[in-house]
Protein backbone atom coordinates (compact mmCIF):
# COMPACT_ATOMS: atom_id res chain seq x y z
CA UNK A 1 174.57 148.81 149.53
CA UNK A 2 172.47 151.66 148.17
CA UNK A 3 169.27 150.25 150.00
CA UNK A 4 171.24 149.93 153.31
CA UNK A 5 172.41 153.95 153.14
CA UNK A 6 168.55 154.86 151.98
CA UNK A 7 167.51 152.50 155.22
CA UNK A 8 170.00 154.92 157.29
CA UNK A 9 169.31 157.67 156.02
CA UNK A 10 165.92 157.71 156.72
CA UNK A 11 166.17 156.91 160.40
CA UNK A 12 165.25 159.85 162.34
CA UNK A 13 167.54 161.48 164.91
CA UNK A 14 166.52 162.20 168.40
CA UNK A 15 166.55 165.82 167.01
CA UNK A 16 163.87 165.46 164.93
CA UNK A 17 160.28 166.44 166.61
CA UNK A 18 157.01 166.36 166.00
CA UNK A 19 157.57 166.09 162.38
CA UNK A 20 160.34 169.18 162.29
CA UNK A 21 164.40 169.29 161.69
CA UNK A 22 164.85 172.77 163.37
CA UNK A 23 167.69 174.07 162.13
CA UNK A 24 169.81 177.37 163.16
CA UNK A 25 171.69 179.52 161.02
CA UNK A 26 173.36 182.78 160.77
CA UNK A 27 172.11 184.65 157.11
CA UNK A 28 175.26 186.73 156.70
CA UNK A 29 177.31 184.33 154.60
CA UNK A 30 176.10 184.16 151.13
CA UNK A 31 176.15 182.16 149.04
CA UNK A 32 176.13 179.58 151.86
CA UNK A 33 173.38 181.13 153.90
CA UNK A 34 171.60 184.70 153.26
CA UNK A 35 168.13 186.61 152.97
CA UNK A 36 167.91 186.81 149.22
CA UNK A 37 165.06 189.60 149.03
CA UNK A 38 163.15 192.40 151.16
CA UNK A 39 161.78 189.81 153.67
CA UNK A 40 163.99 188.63 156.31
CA UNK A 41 161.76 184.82 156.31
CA UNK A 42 163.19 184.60 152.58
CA UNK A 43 166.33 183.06 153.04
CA UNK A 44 168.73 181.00 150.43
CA UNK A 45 171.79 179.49 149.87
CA UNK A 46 173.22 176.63 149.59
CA UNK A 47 173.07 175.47 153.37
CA UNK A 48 169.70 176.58 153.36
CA UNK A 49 168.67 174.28 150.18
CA UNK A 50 170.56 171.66 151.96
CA UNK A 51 168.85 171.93 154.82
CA UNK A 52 165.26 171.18 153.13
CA UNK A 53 167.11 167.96 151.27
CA UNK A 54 167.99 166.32 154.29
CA UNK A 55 164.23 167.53 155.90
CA UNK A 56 163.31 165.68 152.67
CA UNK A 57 165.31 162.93 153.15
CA UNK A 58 164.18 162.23 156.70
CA UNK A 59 160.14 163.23 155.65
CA UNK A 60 160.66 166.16 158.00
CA UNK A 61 159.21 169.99 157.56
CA UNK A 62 162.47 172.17 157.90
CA UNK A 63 162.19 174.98 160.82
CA UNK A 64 165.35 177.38 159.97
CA UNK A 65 166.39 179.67 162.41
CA UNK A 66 167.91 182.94 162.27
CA UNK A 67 170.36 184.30 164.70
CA UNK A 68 173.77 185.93 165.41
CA UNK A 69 176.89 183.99 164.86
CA UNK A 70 177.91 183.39 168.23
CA UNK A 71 174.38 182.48 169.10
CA UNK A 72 174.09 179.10 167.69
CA UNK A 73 176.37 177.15 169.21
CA UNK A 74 174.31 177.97 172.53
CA UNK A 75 171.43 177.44 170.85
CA UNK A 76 172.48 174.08 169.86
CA UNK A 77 173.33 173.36 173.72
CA UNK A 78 170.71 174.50 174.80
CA UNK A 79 168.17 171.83 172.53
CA UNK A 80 166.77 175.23 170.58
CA UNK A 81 167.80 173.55 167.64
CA UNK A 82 168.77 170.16 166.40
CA UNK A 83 171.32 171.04 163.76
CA UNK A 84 173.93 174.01 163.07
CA UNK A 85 174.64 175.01 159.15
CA UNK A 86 176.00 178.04 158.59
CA UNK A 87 178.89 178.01 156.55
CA UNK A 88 180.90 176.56 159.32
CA UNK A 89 183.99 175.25 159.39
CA UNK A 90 185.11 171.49 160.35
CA UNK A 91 187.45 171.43 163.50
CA UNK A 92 188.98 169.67 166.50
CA UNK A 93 187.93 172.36 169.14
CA UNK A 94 184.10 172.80 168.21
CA UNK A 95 184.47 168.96 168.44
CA UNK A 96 185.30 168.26 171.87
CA UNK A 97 181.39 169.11 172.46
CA UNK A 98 179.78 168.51 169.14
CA UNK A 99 179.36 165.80 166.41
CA UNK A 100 180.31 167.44 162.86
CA UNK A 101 179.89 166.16 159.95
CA UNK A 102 181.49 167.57 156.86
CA UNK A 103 179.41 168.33 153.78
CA UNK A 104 181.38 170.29 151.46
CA UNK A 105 185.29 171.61 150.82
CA UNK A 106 185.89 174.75 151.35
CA UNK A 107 189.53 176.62 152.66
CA UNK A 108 190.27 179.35 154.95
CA UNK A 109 191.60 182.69 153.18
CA UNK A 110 192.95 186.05 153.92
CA UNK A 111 191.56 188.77 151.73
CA UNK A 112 192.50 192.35 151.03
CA UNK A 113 191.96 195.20 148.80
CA UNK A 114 192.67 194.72 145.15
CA UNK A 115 196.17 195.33 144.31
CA UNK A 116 197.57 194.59 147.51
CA UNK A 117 200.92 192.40 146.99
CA UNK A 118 200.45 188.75 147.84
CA UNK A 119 202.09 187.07 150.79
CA UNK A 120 203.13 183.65 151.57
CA UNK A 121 202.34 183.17 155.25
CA UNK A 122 200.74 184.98 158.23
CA UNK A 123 204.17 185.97 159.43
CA UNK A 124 204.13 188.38 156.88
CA UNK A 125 201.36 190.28 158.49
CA UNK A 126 202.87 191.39 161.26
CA UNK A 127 202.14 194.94 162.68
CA UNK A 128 199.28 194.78 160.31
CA UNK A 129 195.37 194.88 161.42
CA UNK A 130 193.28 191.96 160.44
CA UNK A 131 189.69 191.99 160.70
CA UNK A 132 187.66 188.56 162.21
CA UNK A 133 183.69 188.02 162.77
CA UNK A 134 183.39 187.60 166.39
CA UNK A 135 183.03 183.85 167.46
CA UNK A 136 184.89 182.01 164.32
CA UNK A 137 188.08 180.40 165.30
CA UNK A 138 190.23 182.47 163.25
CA UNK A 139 191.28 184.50 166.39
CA UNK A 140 192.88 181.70 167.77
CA UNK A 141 194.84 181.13 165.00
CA UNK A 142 196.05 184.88 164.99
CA UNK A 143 197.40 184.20 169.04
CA UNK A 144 199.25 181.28 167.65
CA UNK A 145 200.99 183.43 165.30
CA UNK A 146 201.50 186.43 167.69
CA UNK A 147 203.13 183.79 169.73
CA UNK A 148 205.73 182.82 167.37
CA UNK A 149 206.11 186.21 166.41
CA UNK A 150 206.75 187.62 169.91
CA UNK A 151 209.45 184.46 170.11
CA UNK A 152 211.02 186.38 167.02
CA UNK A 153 210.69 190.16 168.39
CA UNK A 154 208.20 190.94 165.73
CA UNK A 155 204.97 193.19 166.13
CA UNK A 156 201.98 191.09 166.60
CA UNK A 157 198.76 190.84 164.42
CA UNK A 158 196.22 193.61 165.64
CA UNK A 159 192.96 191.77 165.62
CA UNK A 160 189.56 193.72 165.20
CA UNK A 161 186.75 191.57 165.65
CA UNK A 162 183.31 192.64 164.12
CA UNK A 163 179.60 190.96 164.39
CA UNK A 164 179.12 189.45 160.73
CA UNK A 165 181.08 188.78 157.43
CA UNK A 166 179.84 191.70 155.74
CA UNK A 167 180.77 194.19 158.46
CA UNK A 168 184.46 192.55 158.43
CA UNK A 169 184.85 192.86 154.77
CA UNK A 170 183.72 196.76 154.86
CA UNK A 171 186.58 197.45 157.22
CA UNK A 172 189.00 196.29 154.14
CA UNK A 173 187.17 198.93 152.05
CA UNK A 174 187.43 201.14 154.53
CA UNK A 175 190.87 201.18 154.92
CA UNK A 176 190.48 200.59 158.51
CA UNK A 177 192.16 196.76 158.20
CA UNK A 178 195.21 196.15 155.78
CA UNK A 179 193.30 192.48 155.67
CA UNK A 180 190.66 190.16 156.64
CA UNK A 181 189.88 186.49 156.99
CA UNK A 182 187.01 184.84 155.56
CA UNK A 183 186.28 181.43 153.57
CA UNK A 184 186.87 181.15 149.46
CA UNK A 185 183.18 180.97 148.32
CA UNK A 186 182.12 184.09 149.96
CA UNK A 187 185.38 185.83 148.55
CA UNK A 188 184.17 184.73 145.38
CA UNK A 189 180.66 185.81 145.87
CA UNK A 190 181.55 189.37 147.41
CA UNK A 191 184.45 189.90 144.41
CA UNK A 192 181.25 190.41 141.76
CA UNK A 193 179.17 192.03 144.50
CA UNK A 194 181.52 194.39 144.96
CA UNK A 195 183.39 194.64 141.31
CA UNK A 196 186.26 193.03 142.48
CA UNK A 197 187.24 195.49 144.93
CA UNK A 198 188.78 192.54 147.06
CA UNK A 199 191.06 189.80 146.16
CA UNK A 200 192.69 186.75 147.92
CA UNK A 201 196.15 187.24 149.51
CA UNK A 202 197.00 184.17 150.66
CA UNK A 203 195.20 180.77 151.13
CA UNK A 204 196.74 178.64 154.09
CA UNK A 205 196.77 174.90 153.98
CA UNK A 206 195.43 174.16 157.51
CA UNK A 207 193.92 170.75 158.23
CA UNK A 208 190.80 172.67 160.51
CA UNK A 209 189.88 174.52 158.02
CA UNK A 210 189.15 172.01 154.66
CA UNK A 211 185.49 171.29 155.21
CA UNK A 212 182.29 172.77 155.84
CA UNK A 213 180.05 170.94 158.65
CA UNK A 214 176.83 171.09 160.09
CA UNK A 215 177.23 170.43 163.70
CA UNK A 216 174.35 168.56 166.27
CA UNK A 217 174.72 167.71 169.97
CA UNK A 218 177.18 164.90 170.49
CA UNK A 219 175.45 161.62 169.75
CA UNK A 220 177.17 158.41 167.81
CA UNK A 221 173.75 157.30 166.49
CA UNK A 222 172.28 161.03 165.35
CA UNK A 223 175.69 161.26 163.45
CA UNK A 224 175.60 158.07 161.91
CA UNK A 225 172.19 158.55 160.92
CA UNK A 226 173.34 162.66 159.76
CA UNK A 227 176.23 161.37 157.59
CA UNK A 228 174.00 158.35 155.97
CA UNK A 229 171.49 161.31 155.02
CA UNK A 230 174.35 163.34 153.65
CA UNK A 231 176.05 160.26 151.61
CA UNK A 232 172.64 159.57 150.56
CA UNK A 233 172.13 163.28 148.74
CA UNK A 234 176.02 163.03 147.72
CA UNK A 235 175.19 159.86 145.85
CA UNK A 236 171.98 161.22 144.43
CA UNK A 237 173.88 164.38 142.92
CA UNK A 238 171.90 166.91 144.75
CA UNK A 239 175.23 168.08 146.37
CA UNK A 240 177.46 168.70 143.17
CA UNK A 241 173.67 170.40 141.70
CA UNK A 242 173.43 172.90 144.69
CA UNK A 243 177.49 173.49 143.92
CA UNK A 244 176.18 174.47 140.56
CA UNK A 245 173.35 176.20 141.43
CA UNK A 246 175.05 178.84 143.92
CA UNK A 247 178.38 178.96 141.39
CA UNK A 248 180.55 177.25 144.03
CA UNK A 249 183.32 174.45 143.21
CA UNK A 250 186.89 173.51 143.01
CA UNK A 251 187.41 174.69 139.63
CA UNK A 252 186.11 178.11 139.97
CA UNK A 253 188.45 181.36 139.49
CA UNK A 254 188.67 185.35 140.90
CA UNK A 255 187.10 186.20 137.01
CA UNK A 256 186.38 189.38 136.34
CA UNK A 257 183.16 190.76 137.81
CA UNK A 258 180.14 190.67 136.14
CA UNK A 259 178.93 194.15 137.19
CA UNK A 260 180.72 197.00 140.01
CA UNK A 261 179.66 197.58 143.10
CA UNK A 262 177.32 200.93 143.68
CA UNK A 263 179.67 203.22 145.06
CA UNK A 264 177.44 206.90 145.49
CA UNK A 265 174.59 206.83 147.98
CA UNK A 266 171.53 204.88 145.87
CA UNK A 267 168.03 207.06 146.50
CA UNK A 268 166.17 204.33 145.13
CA UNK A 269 167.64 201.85 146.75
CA UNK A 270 167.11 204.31 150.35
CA UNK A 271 163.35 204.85 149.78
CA UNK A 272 162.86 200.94 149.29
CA UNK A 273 163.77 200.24 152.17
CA UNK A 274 162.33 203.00 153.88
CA UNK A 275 159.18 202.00 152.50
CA UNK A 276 159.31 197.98 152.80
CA UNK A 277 157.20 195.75 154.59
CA UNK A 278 160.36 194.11 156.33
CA UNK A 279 161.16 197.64 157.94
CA UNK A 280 157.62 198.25 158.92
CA UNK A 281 157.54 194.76 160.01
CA UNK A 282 160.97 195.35 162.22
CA UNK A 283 159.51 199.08 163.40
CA UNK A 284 156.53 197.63 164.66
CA UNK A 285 158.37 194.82 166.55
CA UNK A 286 160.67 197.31 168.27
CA UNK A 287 158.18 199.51 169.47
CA UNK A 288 156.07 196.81 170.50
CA UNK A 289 158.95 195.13 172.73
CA UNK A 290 159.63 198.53 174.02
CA UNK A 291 156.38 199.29 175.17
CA UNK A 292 155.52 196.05 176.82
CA UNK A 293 158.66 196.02 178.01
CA UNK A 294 158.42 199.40 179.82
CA UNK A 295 154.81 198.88 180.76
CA UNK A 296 156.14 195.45 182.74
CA UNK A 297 158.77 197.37 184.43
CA UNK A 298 156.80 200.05 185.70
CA UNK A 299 154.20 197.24 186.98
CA UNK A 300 157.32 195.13 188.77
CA UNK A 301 159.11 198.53 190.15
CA UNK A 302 155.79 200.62 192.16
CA UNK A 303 155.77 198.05 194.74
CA UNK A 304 159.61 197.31 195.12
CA UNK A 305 159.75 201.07 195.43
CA UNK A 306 157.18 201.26 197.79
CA UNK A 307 158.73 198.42 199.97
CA UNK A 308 162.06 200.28 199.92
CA UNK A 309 160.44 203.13 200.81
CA UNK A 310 158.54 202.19 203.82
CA UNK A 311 160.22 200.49 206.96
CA UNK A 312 162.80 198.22 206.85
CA UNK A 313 162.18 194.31 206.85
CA UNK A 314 163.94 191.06 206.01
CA UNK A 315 162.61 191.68 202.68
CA UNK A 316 164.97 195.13 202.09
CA UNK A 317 168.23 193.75 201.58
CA UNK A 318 166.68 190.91 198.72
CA UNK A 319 165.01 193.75 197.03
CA UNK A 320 168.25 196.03 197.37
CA UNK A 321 170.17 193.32 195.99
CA UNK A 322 167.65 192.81 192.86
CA UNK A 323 168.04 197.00 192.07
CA UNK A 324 171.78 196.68 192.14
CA UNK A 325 172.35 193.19 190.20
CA UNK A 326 169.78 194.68 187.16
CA UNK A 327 171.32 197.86 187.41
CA UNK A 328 175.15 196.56 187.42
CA UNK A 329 175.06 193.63 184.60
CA UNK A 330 174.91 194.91 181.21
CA UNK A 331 171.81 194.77 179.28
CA UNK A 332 173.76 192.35 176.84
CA UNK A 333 174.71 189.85 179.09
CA UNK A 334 171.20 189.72 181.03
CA UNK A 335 169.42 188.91 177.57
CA UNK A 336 172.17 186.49 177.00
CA UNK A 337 172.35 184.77 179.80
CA UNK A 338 168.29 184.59 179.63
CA UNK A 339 168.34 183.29 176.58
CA UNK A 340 171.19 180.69 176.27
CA UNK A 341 172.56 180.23 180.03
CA UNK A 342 168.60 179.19 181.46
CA UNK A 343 167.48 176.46 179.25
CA UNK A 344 171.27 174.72 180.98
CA UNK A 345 169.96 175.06 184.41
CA UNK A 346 165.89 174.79 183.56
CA UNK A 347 165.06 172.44 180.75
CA UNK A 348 161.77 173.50 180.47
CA UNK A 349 163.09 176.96 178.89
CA UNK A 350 164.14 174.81 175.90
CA UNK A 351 160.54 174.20 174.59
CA UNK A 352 159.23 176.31 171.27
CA UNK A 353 156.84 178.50 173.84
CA UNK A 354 159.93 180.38 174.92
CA UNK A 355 160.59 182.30 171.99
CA UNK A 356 163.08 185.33 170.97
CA UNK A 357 160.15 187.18 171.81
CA UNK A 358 159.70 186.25 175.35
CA UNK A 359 162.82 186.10 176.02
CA UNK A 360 163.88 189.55 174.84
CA UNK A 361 160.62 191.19 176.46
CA UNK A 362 161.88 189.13 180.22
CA UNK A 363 165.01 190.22 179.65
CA UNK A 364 163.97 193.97 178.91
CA UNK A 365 161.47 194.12 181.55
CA UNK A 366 163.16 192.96 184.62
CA UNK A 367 166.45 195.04 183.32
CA UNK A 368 164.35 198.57 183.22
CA UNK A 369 162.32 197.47 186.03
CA UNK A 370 165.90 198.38 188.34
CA UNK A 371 166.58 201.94 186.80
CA UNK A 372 161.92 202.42 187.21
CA UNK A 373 162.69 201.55 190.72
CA UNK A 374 164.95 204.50 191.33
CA UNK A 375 162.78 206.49 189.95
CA UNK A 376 159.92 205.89 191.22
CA UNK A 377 161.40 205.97 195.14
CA UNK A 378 162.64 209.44 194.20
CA UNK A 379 159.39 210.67 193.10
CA UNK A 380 157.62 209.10 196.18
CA UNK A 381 160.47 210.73 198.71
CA UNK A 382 159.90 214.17 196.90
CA UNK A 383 156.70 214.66 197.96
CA UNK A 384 156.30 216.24 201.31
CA UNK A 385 156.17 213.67 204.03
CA UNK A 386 154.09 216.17 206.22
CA UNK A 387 150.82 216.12 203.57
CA UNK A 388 150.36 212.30 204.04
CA UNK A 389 150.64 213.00 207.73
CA UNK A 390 147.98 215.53 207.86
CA UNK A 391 145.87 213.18 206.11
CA UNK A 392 145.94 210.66 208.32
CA UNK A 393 145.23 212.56 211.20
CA UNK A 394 141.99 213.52 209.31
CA UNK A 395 141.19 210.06 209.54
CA UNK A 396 141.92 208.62 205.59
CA UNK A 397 142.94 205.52 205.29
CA UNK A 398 146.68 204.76 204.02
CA UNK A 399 145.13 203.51 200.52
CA UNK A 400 143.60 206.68 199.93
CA UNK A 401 146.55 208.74 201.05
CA UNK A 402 148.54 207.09 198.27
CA UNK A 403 146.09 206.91 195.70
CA UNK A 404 144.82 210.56 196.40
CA UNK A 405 147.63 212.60 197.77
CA UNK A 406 151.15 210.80 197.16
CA UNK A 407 150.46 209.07 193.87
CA UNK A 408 149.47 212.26 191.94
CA UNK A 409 152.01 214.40 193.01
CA UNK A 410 154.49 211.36 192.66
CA UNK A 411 153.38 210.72 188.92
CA UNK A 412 154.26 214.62 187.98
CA UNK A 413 158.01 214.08 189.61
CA UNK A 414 158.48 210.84 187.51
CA UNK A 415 157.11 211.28 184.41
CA UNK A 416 159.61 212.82 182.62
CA UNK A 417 162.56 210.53 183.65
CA UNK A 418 160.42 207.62 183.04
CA UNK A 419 159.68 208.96 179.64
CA UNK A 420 163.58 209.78 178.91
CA UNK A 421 163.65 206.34 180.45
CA UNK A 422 161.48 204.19 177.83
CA UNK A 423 162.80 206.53 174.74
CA UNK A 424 165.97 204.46 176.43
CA UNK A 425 164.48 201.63 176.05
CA UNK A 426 163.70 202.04 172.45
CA UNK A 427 167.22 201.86 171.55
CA UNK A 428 168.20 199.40 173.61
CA UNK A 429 165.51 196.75 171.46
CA UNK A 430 168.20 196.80 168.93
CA UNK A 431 170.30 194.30 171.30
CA UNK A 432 167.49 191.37 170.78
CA UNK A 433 168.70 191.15 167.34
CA UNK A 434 171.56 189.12 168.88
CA UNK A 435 169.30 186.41 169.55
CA UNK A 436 167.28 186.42 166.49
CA UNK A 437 164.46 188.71 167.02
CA UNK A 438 163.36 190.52 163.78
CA UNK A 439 163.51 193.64 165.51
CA UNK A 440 164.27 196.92 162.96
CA UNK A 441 168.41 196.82 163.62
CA UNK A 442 168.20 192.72 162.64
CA UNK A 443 166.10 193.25 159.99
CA UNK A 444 169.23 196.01 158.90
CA UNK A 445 171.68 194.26 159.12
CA UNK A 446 170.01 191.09 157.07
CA UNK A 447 169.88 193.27 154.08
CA UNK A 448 173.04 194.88 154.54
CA UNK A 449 174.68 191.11 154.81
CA UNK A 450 172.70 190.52 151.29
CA UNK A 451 173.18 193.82 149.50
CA UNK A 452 176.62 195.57 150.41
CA UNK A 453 174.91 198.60 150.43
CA UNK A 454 175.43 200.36 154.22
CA UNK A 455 174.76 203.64 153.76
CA UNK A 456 171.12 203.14 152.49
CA UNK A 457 169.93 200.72 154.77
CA UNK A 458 171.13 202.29 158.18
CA UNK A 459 170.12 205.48 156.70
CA UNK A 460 166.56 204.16 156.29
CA UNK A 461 166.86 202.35 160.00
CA UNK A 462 167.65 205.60 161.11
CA UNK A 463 164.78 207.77 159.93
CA UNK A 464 162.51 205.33 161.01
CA UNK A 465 164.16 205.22 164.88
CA UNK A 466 164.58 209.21 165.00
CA UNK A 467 160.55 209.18 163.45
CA UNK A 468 159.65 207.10 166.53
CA UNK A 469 161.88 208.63 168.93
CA UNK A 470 160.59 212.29 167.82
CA UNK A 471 156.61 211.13 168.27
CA UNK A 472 157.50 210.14 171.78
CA UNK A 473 159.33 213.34 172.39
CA UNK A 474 156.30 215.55 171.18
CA UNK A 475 154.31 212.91 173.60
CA UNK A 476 156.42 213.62 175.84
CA UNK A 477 156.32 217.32 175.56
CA UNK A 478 152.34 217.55 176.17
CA UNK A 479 151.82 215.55 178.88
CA UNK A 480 154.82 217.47 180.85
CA UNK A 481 152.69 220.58 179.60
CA UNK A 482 150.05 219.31 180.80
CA UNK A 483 151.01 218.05 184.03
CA UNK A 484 152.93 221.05 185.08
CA UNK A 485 153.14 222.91 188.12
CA UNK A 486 152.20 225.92 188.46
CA UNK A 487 155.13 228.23 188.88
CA UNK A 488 155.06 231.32 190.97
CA UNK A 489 154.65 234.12 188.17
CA UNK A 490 151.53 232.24 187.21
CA UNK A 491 150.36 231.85 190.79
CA UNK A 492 150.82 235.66 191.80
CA UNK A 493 149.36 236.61 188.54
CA UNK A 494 146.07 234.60 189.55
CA UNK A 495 145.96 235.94 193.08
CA UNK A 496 146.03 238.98 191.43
């Protein structure tokens, strides 16, 4: 029997290729999955140790993928990644469009702050606020319950949804949620983090929410050949070792915390990460995307502005429609909808060449491309129609009108916008973290997600964004200086 499983187990999936099990994963959940140190690449965890023992099983180099939580279920559709682990929980909805395949128990709780009374079902939260990471399935549970409690004449469950784990659990702390809903091992894991300033409140017996899975595409042999792999490392031990390892199992308690939770601002801690290579390394990736990004745009909106500009043609209304559709959709969306929504309709978007990278500097490019255009057709109308006429009737040629004439004076007009317009930009970076790219707010958040400590790290990501936003400024400043016109004091002062 034991040779047969081994025989199964070591089939390779579709999934699997050119020798890698590419794997995606949101680090925010420890001790399932998280960045255990400075550098974002060094993640841990149980799903993450699982992942490399069913790479091993299968012969296979793991490729682990970080992104945001409601990112990898597109991912997954999209072929950007054969598997999903993430401390993700086994249930009918996810599927009706995926193959799971459970790994581990684990149970649904509701958590608050310490000495808050117990309950004994949801009813009993009624009026209250409850905090949920955005894209788990606990929200849909809530509207069930605000159902019945409507049916009832009760107050519903206010619902505040929040990007990861840690970010939900800080709103407990806060005060700002009387509760929040999260899965037993992290509970555990945050209780000595945080010196058991949160307990469990109430643990619901729900039959969705019993297992952990890792999800893949919908397949009856992959899955067959995923569960084989996992019985195989279940009857090896390795399962009930990483349990072990990472302090997870049935029979563990709420004990008493090994050590409190920081609680005044940590200087230390602040100049670390000030100082790390992961925040250079995040930095230099954000003002890298920013200035390709802007330096694309500007080269995609001078001759859209021009052709808007000059007299109308078939071509107007398509290039009209292109300024209004980048200008209308949120930034967000656009980089979502490159990124997840394109590999649907164009498989060849699926392949390893188009990165996070690529995608985010696309995305970026074409987006401030539609507010450049704007800009630049304002600076081209502002200068006076009647100079490129008296230039032609001196016999230049159009080129050289533009490039001597219009373009100079034009460039004067829209540099300062366009700078306000990339220090914009800068900002705006932060949103590729959504879809994994290490930029400076992703690399933030990782360590906030491992640490607990907030304050620190998005002080740190702050002096290094207002550092780079100030150098641009003072760039900014000199080249207006230095561009200038001359105003009439200084002009009647020289003719003097």
């Amino acid at each position: 029997m034991f040779a047969t499983i081994s025989a199964w187990a070591e089939a390779l999936p579709s999934f699997a290729a050119n020798g890698t099990l590419t794997v995606c994963t949101n680090p925010t959940l420890p001790p399932m999955t998280f960045v255990n140190g400075a550098e974002a690449s060094a993640l841990a965890g149980f799903d993450v140790d699982l992942v490399r023992e069913i790479a091993g099983v299968w012969n296979l180099r793991p490729d682990i993928v970080q992104m945001d939580f409601e990112g990898m279920f597109p991912s997954l559709s999209a072929g950007r990644c054969g598997m999903v682990i993430s401390g993700v929980m086994r249930q009918a909805t996810r599927e009706r469009n995926f193959d799971a395949i459970p790994y581990y128990e684990s149970s649904m709780v509701v958590i608050a702050r310490t000495g808050t009374p117990k309950i004994s079902s949801f009813s009993e939260l009624s009026g209250q606020t409850v905090a949920i990471e955005t894209g788990t399935s606990y929200g849909r549970l809530i509207d069930i319950e605000n159902t019945a409690l409507a049916a009832h004449g009760k107050p519903p469950i206010r619902v505040q949804l929040y990007p990861s784990e840690d970010q939900v659990i800080q709103q407990v702390l806060l005060g700002r949620a009387h509760a929040a809903m999260s899965q037993d091992v992290e509970v555990l894991y945050r209780r000595q983090q945080l010196g058991g300033k949160v307990t469990t409140i109430f643990k619901p017996d729900i039959p969705d929410f019993h297992d952990f899975a890792i999800y893949i595409r919908k397949d009856a042999v992959d899955k067959a050949r995923l569960e084989h792999a996992v019985e195989e490392l279940r009857r090896r031990g390795t399962l009930t070792a990483l349990a072990h390892k990472w302090n997870i199992g049935d029979t563990l308690e709420e004990t008493a915390p090994a050590r409190g939770a920081p609680s005044r601002f940590d200087v230390q801690t602040f100049l670390s990460a000030l100082t790390s290579r992961a925040f250079f390394k995040g930095a230099a990736m954000t003002l890298i995307m920013a200035l390709l990004s802007h330096v694309t745009a500007i080269a995609i909106s001078i001759p859209i502005a021009l052709a808007l500009n000059g007299r109308r043609s078939l071509i107007h209304p398509v290039l009209s429609a292109y300024v209004a559709v980048f200008r209308g959709a949120p930034t967000l969306l656009q980089l979502l909808f490159i990124w997840n929504a394109l590999p649907q309709f164009l498989p060849v978007f699926r392949e390893s060449w188009f990165t996070p990278f690529l995608a985010a500097w696309i995305s970026l490019s074409i987006n401030e491309s539609a507010y450049q255009v704007e800009i630049n057709r304002a600076a081209l109308r502002a200068v006076d129609r009647g100079q490129s006429l008296a230039a032609e009737a001196l016999g230049m040629k159009k080129s050289h009108v533009y490039w001597h004439i219009v373009f100079p004076q034009a460039l004067r007009i829209a540099l300062p916008p366009t700078i306000n317009d990339f220090i914009s930009l800068l900002k705006t970076t932060s949103l590729a973290s959504v879809i994994s790219l290490q930029e400076l707010l992703a690399v933030t958040q990782i360590q906030v997600a491992r640490t607990f400590q907030f304050t620190e790290y998005y002080s740190a990501a702050l002096v290094w964004y207002l550092g780079i936003v100030f150098f641009f400024l003072y760039v900014q400043n000199r080249i207006e200086r230095r561009f200038t016109w001359a105003d009439r004091d200084k002009a009647a002062a020289h003719d003097a």
